[in-house]
N, C-alpha and C. Protein backbone atom coordinates (compact mmCIF):
# COMPACT_ATOMS: atom_id res chain seq x y z
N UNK A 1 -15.88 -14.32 -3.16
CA UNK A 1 -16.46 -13.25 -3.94
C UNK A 1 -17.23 -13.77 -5.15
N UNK A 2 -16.67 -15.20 -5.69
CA UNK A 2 -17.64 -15.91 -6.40
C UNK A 2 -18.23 -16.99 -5.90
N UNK A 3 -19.43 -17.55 -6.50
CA UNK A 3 -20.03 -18.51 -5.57
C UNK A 3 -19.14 -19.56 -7.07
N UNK A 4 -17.65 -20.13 -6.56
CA UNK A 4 -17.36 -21.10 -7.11
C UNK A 4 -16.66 -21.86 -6.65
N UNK A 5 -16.02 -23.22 -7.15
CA UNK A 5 -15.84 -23.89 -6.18
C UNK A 5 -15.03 -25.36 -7.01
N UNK A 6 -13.83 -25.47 -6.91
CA UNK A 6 -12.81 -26.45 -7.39
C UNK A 6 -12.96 -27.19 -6.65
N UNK A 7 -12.76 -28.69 -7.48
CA UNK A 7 -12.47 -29.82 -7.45
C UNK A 7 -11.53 -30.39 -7.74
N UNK A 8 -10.45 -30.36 -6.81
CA UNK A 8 -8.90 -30.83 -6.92
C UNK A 8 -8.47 -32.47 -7.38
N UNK A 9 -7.78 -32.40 -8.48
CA UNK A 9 -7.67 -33.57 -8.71
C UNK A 9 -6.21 -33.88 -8.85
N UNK A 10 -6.22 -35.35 -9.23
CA UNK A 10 -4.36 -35.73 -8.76
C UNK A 10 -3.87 -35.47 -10.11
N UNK A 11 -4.26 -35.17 -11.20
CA UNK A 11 -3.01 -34.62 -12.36
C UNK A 11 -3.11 -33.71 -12.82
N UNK A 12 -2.29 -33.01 -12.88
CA UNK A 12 -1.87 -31.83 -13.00
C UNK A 12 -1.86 -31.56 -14.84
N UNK A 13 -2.93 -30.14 -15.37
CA UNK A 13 -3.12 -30.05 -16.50
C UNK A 13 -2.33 -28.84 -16.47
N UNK A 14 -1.35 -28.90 -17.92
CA UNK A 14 -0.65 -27.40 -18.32
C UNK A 14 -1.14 -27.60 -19.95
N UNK A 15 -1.23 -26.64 -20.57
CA UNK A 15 -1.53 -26.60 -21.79
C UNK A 15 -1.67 -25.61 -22.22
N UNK A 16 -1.14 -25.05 -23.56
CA UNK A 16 -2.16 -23.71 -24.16
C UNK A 16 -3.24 -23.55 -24.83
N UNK A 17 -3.75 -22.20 -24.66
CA UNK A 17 -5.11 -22.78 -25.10
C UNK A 17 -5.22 -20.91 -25.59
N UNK A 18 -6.60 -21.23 -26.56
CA UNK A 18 -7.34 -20.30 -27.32
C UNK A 18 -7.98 -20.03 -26.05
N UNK A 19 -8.37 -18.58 -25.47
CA UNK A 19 -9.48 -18.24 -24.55
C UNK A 19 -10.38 -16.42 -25.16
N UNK A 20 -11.81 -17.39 -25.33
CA UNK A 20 -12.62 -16.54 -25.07
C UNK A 20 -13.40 -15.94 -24.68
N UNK A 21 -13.80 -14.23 -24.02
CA UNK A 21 -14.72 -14.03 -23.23
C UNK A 21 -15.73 -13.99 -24.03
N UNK A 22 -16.74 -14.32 -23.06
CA UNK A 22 -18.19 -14.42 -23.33
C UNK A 22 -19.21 -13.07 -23.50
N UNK A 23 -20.05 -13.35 -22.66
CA UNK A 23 -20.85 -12.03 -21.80
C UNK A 23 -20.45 -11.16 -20.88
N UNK A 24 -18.93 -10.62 -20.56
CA UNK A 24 -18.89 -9.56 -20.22
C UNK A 24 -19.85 -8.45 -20.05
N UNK A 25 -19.93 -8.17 -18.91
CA UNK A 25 -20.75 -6.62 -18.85
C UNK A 25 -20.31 -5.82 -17.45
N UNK A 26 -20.43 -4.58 -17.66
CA UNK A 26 -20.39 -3.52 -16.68
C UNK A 26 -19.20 -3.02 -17.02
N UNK A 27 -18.09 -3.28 -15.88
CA UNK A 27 -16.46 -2.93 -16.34
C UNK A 27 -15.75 -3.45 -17.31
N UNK A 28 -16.51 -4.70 -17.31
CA UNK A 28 -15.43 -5.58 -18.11
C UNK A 28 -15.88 -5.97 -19.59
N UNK A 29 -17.12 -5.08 -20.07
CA UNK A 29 -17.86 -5.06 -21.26
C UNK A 29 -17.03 -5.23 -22.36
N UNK A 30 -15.98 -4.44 -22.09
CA UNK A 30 -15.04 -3.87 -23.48
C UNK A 30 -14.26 -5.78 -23.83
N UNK A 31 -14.37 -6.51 -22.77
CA UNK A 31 -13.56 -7.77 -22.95
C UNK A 31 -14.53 -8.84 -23.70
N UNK A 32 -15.79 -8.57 -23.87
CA UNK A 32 -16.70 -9.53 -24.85
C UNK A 32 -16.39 -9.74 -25.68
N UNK A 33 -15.92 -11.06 -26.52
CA UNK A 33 -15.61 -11.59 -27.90
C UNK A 33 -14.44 -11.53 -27.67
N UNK A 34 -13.38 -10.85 -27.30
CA UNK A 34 -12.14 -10.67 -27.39
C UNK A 34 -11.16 -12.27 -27.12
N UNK A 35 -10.72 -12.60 -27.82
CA UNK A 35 -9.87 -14.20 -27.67
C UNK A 35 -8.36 -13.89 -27.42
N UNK A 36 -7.76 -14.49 -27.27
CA UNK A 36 -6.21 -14.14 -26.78
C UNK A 36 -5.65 -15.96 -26.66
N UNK A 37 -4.20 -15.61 -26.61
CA UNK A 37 -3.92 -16.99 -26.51
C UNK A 37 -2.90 -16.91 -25.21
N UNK A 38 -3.12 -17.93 -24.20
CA UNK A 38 -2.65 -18.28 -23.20
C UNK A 38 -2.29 -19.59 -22.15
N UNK A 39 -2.62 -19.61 -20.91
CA UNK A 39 -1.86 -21.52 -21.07
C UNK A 39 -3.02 -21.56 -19.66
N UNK A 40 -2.79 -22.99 -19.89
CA UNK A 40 -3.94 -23.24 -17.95
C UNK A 40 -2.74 -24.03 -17.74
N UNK A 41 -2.71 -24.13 -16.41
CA UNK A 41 -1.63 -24.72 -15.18
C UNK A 41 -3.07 -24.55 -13.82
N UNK A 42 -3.47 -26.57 -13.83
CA UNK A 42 -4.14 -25.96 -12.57
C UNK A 42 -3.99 -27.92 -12.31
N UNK A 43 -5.00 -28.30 -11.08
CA UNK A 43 -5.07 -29.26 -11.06
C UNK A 43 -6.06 -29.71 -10.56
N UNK A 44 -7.81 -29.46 -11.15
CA UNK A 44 -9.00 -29.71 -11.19
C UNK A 44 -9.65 -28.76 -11.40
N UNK A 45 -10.56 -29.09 -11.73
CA UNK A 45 -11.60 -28.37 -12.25
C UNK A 45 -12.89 -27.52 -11.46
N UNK A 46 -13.45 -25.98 -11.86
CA UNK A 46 -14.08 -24.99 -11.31
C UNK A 46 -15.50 -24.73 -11.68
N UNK A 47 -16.38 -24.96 -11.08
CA UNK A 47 -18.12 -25.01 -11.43
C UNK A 47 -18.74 -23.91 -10.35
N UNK A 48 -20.09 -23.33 -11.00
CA UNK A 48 -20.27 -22.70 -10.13
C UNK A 48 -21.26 -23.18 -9.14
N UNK A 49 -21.56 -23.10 -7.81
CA UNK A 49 -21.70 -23.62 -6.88
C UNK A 49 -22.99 -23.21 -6.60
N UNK A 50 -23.67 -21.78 -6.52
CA UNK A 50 -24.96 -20.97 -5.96
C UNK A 50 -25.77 -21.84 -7.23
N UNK A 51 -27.06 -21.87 -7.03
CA UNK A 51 -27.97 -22.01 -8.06
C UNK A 51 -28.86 -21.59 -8.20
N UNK A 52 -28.93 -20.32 -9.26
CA UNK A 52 -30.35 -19.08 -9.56
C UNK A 52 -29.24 -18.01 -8.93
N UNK A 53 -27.89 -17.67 -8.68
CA UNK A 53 -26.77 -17.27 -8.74
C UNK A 53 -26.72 -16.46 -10.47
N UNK A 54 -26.20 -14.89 -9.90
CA UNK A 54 -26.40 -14.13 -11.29
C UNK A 54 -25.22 -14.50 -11.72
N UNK A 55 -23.96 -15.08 -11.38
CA UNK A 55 -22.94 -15.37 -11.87
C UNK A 55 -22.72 -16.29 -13.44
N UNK A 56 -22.14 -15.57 -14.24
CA UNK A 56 -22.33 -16.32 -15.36
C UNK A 56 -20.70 -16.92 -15.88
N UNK A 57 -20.75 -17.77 -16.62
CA UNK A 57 -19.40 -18.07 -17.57
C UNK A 57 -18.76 -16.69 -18.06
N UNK A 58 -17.71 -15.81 -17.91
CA UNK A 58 -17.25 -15.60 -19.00
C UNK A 58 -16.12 -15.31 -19.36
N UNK A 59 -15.43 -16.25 -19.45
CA UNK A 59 -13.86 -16.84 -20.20
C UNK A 59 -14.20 -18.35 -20.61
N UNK A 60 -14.17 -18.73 -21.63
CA UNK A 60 -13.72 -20.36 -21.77
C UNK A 60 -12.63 -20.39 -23.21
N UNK A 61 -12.16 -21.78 -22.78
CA UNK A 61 -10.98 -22.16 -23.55
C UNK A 61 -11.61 -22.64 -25.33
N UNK A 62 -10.53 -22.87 -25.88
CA UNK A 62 -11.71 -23.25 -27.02
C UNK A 62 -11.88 -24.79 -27.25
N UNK A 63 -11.61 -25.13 -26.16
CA UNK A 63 -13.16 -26.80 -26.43
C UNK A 63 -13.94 -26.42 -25.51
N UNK A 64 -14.54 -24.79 -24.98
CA UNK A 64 -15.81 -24.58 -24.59
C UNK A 64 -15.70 -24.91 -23.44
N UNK A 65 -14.38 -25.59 -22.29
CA UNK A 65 -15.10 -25.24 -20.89
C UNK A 65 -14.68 -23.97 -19.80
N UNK A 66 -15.43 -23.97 -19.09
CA UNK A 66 -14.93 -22.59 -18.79
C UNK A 66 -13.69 -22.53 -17.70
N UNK A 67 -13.26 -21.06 -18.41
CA UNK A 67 -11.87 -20.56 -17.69
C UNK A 67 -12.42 -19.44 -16.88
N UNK A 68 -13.55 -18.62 -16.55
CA UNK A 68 -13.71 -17.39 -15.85
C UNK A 68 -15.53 -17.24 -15.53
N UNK A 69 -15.27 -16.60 -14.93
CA UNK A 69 -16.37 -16.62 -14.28
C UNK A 69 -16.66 -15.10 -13.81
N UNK A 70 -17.77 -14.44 -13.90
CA UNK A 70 -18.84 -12.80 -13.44
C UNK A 70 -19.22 -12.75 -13.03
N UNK A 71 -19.06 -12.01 -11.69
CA UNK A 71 -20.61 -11.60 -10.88
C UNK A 71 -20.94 -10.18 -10.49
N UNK A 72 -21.52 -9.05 -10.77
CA UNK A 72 -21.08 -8.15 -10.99
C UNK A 72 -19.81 -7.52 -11.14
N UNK A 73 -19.10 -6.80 -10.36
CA UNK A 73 -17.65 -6.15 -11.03
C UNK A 73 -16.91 -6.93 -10.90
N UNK A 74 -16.93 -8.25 -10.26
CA UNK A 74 -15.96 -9.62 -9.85
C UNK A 74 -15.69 -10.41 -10.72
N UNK A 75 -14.61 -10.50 -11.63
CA UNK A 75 -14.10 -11.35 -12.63
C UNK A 75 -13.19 -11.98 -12.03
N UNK A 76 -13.01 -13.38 -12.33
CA UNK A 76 -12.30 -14.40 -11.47
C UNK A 76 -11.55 -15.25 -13.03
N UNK A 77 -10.41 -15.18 -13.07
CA UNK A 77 -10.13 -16.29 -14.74
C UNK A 77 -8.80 -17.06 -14.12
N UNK A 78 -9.03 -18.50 -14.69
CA UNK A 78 -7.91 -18.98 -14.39
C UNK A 78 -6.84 -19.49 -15.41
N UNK A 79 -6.64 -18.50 -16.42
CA UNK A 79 -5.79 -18.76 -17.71
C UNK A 79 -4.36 -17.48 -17.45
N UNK A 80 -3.89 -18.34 -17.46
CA UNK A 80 -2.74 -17.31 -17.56
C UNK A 80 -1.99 -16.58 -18.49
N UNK A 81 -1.66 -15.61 -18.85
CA UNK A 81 -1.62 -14.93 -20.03
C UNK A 81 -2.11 -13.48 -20.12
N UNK A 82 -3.08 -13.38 -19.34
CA UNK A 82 -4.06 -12.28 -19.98
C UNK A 82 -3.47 -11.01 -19.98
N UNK A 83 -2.47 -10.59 -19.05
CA UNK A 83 -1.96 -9.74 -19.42
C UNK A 83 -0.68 -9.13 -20.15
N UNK A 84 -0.48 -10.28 -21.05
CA UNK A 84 0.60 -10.18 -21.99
C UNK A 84 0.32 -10.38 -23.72
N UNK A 85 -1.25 -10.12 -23.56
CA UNK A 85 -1.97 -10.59 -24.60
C UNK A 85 -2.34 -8.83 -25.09
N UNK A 86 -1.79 -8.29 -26.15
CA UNK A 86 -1.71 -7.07 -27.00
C UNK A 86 -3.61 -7.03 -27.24
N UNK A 87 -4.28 -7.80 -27.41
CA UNK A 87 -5.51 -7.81 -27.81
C UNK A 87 -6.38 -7.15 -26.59
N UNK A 88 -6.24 -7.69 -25.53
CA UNK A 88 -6.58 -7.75 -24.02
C UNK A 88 -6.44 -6.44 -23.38
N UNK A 89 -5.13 -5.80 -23.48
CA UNK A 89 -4.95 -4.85 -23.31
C UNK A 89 -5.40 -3.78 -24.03
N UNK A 90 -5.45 -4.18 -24.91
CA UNK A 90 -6.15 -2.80 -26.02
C UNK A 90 -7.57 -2.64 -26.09
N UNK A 91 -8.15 -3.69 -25.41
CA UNK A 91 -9.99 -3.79 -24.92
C UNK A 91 -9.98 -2.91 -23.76
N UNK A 92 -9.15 -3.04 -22.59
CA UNK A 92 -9.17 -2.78 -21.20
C UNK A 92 -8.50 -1.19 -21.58
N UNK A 93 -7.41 -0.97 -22.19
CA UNK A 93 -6.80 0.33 -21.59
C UNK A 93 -6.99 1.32 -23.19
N UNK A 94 -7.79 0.96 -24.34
CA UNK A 94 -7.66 1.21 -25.37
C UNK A 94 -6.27 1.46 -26.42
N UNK A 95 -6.50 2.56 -27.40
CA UNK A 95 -5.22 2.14 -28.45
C UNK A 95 -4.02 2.36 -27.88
N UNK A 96 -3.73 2.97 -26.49
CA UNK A 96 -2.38 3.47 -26.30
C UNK A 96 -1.99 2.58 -24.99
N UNK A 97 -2.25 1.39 -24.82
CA UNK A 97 -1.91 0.61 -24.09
C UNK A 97 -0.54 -0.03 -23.99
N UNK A 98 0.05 -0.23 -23.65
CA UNK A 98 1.54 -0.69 -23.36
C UNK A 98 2.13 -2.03 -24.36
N UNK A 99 2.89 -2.13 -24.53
CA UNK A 99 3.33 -3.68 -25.45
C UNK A 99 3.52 -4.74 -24.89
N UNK A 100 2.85 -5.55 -25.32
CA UNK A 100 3.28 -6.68 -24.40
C UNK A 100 4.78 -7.49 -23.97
N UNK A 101 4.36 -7.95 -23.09
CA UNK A 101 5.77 -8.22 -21.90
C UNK A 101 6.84 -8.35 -23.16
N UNK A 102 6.39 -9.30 -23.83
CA UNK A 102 7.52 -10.26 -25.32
C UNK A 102 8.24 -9.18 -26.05
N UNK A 103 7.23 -8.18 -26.01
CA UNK A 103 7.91 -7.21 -27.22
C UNK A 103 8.83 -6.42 -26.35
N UNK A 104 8.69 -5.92 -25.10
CA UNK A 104 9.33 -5.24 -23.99
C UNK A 104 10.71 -5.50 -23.62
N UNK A 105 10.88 -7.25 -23.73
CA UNK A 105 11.88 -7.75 -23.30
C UNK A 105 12.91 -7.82 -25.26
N UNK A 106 12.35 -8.40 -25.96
CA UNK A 106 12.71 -8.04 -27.52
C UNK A 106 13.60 -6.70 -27.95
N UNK A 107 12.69 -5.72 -27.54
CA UNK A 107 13.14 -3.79 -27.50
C UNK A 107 14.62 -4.34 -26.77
N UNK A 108 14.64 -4.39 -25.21
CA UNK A 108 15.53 -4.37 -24.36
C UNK A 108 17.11 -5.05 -24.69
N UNK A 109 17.16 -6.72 -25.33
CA UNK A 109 17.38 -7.34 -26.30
C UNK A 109 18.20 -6.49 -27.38
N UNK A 110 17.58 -5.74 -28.44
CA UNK A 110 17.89 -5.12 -29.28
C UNK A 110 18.74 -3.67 -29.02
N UNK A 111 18.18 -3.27 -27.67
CA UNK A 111 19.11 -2.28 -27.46
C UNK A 111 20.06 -2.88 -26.85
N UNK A 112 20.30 -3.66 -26.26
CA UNK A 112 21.86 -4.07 -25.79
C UNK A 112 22.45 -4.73 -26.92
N UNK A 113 22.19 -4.91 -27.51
CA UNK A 113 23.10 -5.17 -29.52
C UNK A 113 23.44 -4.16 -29.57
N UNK A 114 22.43 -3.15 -29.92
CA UNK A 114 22.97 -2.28 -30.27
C UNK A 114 24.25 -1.35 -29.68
N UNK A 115 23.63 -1.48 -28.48
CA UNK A 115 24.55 -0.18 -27.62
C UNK A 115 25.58 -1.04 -26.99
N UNK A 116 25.61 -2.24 -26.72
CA UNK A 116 27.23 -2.26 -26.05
C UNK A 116 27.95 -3.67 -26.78
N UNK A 117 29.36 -3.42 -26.52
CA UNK A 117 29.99 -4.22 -27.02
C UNK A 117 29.80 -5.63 -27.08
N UNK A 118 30.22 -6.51 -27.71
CA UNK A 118 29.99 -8.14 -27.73
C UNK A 118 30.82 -8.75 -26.25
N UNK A 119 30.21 -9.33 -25.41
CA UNK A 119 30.84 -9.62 -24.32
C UNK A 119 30.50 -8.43 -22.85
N UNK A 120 30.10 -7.68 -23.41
CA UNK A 120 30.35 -6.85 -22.30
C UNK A 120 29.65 -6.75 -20.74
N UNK A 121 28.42 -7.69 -21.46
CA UNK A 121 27.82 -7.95 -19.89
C UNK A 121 28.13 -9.25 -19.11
N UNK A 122 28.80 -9.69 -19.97
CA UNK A 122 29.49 -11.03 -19.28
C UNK A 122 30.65 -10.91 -18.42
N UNK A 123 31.33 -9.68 -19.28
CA UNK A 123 32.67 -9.22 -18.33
C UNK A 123 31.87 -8.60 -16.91
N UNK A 124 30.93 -7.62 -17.05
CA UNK A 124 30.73 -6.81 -15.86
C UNK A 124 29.92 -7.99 -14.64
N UNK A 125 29.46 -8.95 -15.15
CA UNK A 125 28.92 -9.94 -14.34
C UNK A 125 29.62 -10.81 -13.66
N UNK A 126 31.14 -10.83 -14.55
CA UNK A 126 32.26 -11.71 -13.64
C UNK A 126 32.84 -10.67 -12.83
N UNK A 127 33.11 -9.56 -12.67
CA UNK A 127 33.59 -8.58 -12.18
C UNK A 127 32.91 -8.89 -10.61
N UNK A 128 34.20 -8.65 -10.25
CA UNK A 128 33.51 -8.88 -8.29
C UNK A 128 34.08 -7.38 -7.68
N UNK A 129 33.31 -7.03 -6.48
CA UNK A 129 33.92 -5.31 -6.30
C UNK A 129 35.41 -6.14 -5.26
């Protein structure tokens, strides 16, 4: 669906990284400028392949190479994160967008303090029927 095309190599890169979109347009307009922080896990590197191809850059990391790639409504990114990123979501679904995963699991966290006893899910987890 994109004219792109990896080059697999033997070590394996994980890292986090600053990612920003570029030139977004059409659906994915609202994601231009928008940066977020997230991680790459891959093992070589993605160029685009057509040439005179309307496909443009738009995700890169911040030493500038690219993480995503456009070709009309076809966004392709290979950073992981994006949807646990509060910024991201609030471009795509506006102000009443959901919390991210961290804060979700945090809430969940806090209500089991609150609401049940010290130990108590440890007992029901040793519990066999």
């Amino acid at each position: 669906m994109l004219p792109i095309e990896t080059t697999f190599e033997s070590k394996k890169l994980l890292r986090r990284t600053r990612a920003t979109f570029e030139g977004t347009n059409g659906a994915w307009k609202d994601l231009a400028r928008v940066s977020f922080d997230g991680y790459e896990i891959r093992h070589g590197r993605t160029r685009v392949t057509a040439v005179g191809s309307d496909s443009t850059i738009a995700l890169s990391n911040d030493a500038g190479e690219p993480l995503g790639w456009q070709q009309g409504g076809v966004l392709g990114i290979s950073t992981h994160g994006l949807f646990e990123a509060a910024e991201v979501l609030r471009a795509l679904m506006g102000h009443k967008s959901p919390p991210p995963l961290d804060a979700v699991f945090d809430g969940l966290a806090d209500f089991v303090d609150r609401h049940f006893v010290s130990g108590a899910l440890n007992e029901l987890a040793a519990t066999r029927p």
